[in-house]
N, C-alpha and C. Protein backbone atom coordinates (compact mmCIF):
# COMPACT_ATOMS: atom_id res chain seq x y z
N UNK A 1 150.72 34.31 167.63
CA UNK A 1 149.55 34.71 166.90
C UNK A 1 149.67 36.16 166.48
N UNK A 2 149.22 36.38 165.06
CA UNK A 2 148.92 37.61 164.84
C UNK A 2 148.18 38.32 165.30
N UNK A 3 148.28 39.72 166.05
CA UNK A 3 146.97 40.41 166.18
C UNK A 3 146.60 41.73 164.85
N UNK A 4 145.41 41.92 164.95
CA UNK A 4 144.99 42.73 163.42
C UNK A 4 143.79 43.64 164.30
N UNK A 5 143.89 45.03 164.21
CA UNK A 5 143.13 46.39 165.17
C UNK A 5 141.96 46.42 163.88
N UNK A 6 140.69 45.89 164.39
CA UNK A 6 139.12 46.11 163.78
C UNK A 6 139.17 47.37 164.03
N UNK A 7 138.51 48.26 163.08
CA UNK A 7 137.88 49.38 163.55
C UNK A 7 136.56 49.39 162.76
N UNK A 8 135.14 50.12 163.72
CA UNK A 8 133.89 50.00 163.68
C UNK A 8 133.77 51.33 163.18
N UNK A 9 133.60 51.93 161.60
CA UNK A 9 133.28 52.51 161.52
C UNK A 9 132.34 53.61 162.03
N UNK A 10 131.21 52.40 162.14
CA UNK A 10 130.09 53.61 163.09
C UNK A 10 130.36 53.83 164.14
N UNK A 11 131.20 54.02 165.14
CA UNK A 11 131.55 54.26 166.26
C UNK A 11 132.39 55.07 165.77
N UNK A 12 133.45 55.19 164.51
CA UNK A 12 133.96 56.47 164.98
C UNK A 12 133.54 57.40 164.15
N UNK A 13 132.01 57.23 163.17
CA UNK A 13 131.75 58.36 163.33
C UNK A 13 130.83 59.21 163.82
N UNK A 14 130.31 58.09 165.36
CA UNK A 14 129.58 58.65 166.10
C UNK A 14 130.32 59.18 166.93
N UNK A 15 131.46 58.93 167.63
CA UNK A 15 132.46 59.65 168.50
C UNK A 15 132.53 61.15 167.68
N UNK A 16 132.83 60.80 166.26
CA UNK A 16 133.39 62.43 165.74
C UNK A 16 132.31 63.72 165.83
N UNK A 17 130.88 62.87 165.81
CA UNK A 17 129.67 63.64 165.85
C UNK A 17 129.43 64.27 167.43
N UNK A 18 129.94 63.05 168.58
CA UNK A 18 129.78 63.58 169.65
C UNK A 18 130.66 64.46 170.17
N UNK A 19 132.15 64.90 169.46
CA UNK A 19 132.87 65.47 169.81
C UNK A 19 133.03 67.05 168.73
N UNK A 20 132.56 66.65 167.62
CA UNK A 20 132.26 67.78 167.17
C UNK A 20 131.20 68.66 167.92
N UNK A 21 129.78 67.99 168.68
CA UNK A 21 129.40 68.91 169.18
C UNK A 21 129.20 69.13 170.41
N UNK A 22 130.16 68.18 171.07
CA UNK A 22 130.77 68.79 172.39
C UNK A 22 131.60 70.16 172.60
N UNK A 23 132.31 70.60 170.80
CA UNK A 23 133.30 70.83 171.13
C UNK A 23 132.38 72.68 170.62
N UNK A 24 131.42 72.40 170.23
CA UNK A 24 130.52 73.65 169.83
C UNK A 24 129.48 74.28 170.61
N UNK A 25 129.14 73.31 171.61
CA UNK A 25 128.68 74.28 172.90
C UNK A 25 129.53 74.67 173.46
N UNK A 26 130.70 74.10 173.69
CA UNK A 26 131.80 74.79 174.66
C UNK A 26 132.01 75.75 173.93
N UNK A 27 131.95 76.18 173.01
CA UNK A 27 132.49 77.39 171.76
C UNK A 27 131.40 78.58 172.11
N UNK A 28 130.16 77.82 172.15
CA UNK A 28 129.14 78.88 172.66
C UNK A 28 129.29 79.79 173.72
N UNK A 29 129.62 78.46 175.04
CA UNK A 29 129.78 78.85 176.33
C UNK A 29 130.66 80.00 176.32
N UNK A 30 131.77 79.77 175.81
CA UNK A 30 133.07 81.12 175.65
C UNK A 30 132.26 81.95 174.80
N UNK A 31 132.18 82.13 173.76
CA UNK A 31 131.68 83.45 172.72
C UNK A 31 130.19 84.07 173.67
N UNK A 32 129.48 83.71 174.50
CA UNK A 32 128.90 84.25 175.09
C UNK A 32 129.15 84.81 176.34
N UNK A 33 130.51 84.39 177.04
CA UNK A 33 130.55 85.09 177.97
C UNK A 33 132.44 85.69 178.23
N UNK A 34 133.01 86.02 176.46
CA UNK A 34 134.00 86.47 176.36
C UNK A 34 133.95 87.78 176.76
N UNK A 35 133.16 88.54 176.17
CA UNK A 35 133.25 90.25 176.70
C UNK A 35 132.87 90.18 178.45
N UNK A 36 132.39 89.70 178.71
CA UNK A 36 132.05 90.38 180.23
C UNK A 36 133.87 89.72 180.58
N UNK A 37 134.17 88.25 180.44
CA UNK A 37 135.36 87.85 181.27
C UNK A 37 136.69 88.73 180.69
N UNK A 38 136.64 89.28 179.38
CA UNK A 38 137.91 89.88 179.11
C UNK A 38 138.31 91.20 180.06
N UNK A 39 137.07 91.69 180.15
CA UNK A 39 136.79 93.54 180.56
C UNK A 39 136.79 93.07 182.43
N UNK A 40 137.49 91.87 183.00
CA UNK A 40 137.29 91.85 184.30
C UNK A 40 138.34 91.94 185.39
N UNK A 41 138.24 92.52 186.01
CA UNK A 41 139.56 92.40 186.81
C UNK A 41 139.89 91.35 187.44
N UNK A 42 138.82 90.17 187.77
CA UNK A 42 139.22 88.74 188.21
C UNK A 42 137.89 88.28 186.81
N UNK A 43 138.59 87.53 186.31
CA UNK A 43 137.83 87.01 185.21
C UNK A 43 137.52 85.72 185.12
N UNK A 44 138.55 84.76 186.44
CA UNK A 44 137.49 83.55 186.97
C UNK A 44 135.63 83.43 187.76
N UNK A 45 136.25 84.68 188.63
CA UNK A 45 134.88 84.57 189.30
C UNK A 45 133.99 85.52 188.30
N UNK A 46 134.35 85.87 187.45
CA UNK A 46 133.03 86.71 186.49
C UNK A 46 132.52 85.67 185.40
N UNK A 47 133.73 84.58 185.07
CA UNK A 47 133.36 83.68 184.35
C UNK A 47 132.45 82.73 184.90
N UNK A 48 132.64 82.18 186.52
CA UNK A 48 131.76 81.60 187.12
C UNK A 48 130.31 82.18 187.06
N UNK A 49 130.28 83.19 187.57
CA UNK A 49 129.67 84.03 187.91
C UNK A 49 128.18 83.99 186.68
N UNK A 50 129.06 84.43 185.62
CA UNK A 50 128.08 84.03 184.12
C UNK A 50 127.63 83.29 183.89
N UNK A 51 128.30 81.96 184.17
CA UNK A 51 127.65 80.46 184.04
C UNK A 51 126.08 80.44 184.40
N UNK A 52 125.68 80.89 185.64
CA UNK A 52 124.75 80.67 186.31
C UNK A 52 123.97 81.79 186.36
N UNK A 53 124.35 83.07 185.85
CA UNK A 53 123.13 84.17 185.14
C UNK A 53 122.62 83.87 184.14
N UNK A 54 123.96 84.03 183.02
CA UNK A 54 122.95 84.36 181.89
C UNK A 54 122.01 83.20 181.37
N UNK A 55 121.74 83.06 180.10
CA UNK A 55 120.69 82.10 180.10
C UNK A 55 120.66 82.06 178.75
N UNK A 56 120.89 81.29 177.63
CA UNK A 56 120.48 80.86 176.44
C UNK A 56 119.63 80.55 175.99
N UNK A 57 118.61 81.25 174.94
CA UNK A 57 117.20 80.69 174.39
C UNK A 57 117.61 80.23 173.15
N UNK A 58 117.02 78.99 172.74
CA UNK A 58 116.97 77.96 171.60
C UNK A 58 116.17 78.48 171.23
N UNK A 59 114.60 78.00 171.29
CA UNK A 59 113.56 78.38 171.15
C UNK A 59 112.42 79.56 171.95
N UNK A 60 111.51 79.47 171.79
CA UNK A 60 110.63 80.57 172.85
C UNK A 60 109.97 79.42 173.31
N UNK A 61 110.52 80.01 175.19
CA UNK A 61 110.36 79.33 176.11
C UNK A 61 111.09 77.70 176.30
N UNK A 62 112.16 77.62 175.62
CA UNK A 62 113.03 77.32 176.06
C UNK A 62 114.52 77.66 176.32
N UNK A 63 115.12 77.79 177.48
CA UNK A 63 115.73 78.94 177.67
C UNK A 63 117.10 77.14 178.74
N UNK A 64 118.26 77.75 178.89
CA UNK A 64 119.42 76.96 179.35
C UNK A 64 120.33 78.32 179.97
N UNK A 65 120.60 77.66 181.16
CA UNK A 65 122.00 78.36 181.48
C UNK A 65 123.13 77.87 181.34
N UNK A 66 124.18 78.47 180.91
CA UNK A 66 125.29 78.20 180.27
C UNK A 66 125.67 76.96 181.00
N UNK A 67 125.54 77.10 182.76
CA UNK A 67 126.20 76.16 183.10
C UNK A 67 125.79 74.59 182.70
N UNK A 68 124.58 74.25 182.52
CA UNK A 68 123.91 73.24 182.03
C UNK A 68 124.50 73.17 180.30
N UNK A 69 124.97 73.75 179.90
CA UNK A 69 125.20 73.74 178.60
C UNK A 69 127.29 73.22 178.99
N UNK A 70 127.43 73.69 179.69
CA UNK A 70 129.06 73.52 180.01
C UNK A 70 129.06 71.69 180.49
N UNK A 71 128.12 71.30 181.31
CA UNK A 71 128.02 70.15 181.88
C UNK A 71 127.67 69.23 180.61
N UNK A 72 126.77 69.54 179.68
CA UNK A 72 126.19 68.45 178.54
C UNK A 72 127.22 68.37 177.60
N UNK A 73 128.13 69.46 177.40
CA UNK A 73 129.29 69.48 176.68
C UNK A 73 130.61 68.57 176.83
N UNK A 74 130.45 69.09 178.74
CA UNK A 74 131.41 67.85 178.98
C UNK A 74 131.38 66.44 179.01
N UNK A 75 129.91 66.16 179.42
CA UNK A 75 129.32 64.82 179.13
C UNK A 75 129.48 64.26 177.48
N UNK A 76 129.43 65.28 176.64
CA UNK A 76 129.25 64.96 175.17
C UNK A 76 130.58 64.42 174.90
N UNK A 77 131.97 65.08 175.35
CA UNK A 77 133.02 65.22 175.24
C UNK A 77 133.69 63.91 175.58
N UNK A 78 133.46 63.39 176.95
CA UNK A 78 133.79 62.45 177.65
C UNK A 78 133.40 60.92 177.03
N UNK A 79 132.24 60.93 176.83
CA UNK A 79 131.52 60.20 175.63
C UNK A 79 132.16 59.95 174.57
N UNK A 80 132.64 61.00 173.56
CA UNK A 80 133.16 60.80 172.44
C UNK A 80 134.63 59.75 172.41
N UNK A 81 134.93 59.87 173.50
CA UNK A 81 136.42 59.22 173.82
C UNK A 81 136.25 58.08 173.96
N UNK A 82 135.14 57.55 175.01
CA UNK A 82 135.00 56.47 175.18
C UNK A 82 134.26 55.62 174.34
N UNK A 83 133.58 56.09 173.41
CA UNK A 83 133.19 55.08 171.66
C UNK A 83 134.17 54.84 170.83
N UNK A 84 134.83 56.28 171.19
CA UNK A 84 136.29 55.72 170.30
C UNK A 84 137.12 54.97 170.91
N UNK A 85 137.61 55.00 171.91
CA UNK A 85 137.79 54.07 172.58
C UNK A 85 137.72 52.30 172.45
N UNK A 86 135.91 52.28 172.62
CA UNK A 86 135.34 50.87 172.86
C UNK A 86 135.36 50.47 170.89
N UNK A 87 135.32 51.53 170.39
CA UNK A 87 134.83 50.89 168.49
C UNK A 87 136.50 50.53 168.03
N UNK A 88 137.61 50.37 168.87
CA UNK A 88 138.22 49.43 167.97
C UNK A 88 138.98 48.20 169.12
N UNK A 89 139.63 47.34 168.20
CA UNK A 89 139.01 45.96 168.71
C UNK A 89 140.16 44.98 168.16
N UNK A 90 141.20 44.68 169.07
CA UNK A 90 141.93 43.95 168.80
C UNK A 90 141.77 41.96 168.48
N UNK A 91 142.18 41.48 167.43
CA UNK A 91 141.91 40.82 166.79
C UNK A 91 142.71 39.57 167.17
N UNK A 92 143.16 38.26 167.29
CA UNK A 92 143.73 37.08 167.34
C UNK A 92 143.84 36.62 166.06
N UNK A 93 144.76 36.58 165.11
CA UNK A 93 144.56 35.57 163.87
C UNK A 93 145.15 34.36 163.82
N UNK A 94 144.46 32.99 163.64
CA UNK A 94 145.11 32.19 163.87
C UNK A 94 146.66 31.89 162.92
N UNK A 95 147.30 30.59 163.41
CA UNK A 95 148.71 30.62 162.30
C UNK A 95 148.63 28.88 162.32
N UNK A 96 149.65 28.71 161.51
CA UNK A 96 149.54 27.21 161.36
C UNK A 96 149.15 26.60 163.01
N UNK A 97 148.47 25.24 163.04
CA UNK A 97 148.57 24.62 164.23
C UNK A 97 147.50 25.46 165.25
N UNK A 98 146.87 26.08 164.79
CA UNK A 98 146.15 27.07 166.20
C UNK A 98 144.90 25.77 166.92
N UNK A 99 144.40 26.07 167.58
CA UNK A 99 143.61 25.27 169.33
C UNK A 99 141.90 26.32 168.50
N UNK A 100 141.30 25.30 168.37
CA UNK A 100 139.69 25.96 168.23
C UNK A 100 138.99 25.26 168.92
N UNK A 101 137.54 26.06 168.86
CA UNK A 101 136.64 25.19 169.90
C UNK A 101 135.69 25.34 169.42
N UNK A 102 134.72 24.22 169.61
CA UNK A 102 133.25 24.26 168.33
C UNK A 102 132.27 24.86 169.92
N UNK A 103 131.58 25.66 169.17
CA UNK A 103 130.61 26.08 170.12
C UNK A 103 129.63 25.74 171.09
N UNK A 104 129.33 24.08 170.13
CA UNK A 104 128.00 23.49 170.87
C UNK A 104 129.01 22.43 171.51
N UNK A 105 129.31 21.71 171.01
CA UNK A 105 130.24 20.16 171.82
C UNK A 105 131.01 20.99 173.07
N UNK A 106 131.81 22.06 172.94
CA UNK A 106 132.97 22.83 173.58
C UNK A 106 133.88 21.84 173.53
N UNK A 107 134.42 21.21 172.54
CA UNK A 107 135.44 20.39 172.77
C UNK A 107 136.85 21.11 171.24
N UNK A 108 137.98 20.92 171.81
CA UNK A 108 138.96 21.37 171.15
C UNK A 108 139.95 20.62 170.46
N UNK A 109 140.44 21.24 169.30
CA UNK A 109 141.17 20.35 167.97
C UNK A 109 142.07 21.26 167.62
N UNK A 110 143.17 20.86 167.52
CA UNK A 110 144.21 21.79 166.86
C UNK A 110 143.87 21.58 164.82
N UNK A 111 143.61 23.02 164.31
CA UNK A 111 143.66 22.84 163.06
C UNK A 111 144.46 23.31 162.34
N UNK A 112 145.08 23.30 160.89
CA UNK A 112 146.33 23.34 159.96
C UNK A 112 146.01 25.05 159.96
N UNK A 113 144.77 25.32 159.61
CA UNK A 113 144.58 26.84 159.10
C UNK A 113 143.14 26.93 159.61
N UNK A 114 142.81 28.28 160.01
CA UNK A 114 141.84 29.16 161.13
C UNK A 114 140.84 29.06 159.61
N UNK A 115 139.74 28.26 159.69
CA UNK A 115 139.30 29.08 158.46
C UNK A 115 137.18 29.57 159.27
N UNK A 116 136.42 30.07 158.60
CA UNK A 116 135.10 30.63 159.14
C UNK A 116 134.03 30.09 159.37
N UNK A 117 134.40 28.87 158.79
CA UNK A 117 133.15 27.84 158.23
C UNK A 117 133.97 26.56 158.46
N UNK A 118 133.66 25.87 159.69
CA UNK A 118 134.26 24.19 158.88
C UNK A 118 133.68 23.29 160.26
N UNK A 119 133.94 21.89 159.99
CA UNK A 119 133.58 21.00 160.26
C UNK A 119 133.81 20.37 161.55
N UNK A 120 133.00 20.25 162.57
CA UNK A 120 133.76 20.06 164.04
C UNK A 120 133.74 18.35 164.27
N UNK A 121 134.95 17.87 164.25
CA UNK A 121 135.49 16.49 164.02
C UNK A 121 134.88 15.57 164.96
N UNK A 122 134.25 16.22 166.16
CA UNK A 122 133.63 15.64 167.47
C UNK A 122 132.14 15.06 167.45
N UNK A 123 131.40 16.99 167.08
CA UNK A 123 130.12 16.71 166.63
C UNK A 123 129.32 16.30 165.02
N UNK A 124 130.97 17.11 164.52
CA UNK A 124 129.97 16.64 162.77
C UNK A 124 129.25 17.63 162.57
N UNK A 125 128.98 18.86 163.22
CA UNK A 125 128.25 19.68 163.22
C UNK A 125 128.87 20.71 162.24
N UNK A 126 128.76 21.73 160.99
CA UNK A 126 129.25 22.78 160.44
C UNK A 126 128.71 24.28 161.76
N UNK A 127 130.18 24.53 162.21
CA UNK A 127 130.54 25.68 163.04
C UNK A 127 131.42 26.78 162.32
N UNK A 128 131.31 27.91 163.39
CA UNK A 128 132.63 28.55 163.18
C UNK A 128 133.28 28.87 164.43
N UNK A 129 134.38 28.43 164.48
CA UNK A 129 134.76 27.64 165.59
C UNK A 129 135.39 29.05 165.98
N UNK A 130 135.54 28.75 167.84
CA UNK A 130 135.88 29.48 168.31
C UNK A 130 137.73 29.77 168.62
N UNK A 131 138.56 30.50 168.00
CA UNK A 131 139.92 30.52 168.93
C UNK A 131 140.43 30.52 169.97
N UNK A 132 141.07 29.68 170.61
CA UNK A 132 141.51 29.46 171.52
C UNK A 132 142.38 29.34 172.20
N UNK A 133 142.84 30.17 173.09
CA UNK A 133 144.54 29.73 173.68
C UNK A 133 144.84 27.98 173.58
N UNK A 134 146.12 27.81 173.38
CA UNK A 134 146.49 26.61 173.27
C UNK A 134 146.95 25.45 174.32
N UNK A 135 146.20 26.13 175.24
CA UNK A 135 146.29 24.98 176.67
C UNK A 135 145.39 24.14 176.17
């Protein structure tokens, strides 16, 4: 059998949206706390250190500390992978001779060609039959 890779548009360009702005708080996180970590003589623990002082205002009276902004980023990030990930979608195409199965009877027929729409020889019923390994 042939296989043929679906891809779900909207999934990847919701991944690109979640990773574009995963990838722009983390941009924040650094550009706000580059001068204190460059000018440090240990510039891990000043970078830690910042996480959990300073504090970002969006609006008035709403206010974030970086580190909550580092965590939603990574969550955003992690996310983006896994839509892209799940939005594409490997395919079965049938070939001469393939094994289908009508949905309602569940009973199986080998047919000449896989087609979307056709006739289940059992029930008489118009399906679109399901593919099936050929046991």
């Amino acid at each position: 059998m042939k296989k043929v890779l679906r891809r779900q548009t909207s999934g990847y360009i919701l991944s690109f949206l979640l990773l574009f702005f995963g990838i722009a708080a983390l941009s924040v996180v650094l550009w706000k706390t580059w001068n204190q970590v460059t000018q440090a003589a240990d510039p891990l623990s000043v970078f830690w250190e910042s996480l959990w002082t300073e504090q970002l205002v969006f609006l008035s009276g709403v206010e974030f500390k970086l580190a909550y902004l580092v965590v939603l980023s990574t969550a955003m990030l992690i996310t983006a992978f896994l839509v892209f990930a799940l939005s594409r979608q490997w395919i079965l195409l049938g070939r001469k001779g393939s094994w289908v199965e009508c949905p309602f009877c569940k009973k199986r027929w080998r047919t000449s060609a896989v087609t979307a729409l056709g006739l289940c020889p059992h029930c008489r019923q118009l399906v679109h039959p399901r593919l099936v390994d050929g046991s």
